[in-house]
Protein backbone atom coordinates (compact mmCIF):
# COMPACT_ATOMS: atom_id res chain seq x y z
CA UNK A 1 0.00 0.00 0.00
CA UNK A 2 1.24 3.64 -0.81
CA UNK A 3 1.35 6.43 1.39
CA UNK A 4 1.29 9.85 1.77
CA UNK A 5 1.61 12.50 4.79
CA UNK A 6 2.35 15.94 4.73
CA UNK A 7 0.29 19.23 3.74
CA UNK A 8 -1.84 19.83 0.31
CA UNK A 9 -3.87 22.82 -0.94
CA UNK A 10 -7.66 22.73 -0.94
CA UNK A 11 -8.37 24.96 -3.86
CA UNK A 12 -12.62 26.28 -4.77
CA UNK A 13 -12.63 27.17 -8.40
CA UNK A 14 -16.18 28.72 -9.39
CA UNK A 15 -14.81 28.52 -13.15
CA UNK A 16 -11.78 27.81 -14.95
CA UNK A 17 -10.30 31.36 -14.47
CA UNK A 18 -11.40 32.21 -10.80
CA UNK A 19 -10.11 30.31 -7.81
CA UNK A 20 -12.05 31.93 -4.95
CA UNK A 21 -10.37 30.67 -1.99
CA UNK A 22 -7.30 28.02 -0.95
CA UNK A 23 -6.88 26.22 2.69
CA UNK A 24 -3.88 24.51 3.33
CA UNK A 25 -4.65 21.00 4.94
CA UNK A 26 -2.64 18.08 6.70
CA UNK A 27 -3.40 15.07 4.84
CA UNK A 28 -2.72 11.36 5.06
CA UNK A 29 -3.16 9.84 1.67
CA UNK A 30 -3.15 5.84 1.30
CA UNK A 31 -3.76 4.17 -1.86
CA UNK A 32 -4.27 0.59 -1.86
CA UNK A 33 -3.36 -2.65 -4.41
CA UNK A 34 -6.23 -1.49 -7.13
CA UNK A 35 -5.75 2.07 -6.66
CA UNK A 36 -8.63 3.01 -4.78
CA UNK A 37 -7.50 5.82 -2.42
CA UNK A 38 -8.80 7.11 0.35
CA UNK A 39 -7.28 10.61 2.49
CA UNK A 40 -8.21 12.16 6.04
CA UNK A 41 -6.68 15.43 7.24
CA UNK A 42 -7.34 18.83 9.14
CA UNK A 43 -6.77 22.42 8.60
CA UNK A 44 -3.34 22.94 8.83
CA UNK A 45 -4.18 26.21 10.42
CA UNK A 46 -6.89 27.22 12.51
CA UNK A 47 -9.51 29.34 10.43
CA UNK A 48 -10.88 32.67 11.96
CA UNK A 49 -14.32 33.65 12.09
CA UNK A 50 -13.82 35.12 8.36
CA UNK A 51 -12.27 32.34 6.94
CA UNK A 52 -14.20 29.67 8.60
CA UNK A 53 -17.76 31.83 7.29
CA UNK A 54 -16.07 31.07 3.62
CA UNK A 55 -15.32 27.35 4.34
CA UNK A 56 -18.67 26.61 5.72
CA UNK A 57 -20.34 29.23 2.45
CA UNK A 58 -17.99 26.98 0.02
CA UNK A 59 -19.19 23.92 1.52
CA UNK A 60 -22.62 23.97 1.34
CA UNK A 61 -22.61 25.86 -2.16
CA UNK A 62 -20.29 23.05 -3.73
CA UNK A 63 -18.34 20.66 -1.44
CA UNK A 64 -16.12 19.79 -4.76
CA UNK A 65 -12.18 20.96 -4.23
CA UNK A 66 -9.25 20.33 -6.46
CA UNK A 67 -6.50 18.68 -4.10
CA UNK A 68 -2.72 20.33 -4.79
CA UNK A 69 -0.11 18.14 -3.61
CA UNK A 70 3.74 19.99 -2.99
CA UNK A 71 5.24 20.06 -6.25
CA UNK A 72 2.49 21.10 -7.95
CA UNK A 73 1.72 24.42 -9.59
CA UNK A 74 -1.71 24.21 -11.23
CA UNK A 75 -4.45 21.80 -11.26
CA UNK A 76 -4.83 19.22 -8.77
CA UNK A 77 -7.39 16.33 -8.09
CA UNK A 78 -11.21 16.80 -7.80
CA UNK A 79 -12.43 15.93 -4.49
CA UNK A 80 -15.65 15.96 -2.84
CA UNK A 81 -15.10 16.91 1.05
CA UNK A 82 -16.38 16.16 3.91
CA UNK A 83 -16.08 17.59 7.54
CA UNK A 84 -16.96 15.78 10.44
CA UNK A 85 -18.15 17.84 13.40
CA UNK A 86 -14.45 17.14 15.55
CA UNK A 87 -12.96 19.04 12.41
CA UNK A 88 -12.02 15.99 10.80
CA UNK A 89 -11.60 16.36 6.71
CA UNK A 90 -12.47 12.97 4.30
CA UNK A 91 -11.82 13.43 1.16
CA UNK A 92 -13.36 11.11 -1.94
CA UNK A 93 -12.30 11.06 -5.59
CA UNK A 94 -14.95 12.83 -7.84
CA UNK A 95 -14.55 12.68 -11.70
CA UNK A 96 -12.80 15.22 -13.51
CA UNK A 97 -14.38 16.80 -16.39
CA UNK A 98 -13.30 14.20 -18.55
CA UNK A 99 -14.60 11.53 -16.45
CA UNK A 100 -10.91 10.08 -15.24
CA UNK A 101 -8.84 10.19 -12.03
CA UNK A 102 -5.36 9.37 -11.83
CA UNK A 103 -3.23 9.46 -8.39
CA UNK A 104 0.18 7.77 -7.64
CA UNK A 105 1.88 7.90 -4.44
CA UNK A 106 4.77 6.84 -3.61
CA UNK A 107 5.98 5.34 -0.43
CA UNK A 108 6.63 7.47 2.81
């Protein structure tokens, strides 16, 4: 099984030009035998009142974020997020436009 811990990028895109808003997370990544992955993670920083008014806005508009891993300048993964009440983020692959995902992770 493949592995990955460390921080990513939450990015909410409301169209191909216009990102509206990015929240750095701490992530744990595994991907297993056939590929299917599955990733848990927090904030990596505590969001203010503002911030946290945006998250919760984003949320319940379109929970749909593009994942950013380090390394990475533009684009990402579409992910469909979920926050548990203890703050807890699970993220779930969600097709891309054209209908594919791709990840590979290497060991930690």
């Amino acid at each position: 099984m493949d592995q990955f811990a460390g921080q990513a990028r939450l990015e909410w895109w409301a169209n191909h030009a216009t990102c509206l808003e990015k929240y750095d997370i701490d992530i744990t990544v595994t991907v297993n035998a056939v590929g299917t992955w599955r990733a848990t993670g927090r904030h990596a920083n505590a969001l203010d009142m503002s911030r946290r008014e945006g998250w919760d806005f984003l949320i319940e508009m379109d929970p749909h974020f593009f994942i950013v891993f380090p390394g990475e300048d533009n684009g990402g993964i579409l992910v469909r997020v979920f926050e548990a009440e203890d703050g807890t983020l699970t993220l779930t692959e969600a097709p891309d436009g054209d209908g594919s995902v791709s990840v590979t992770f290497g060991p930690l």
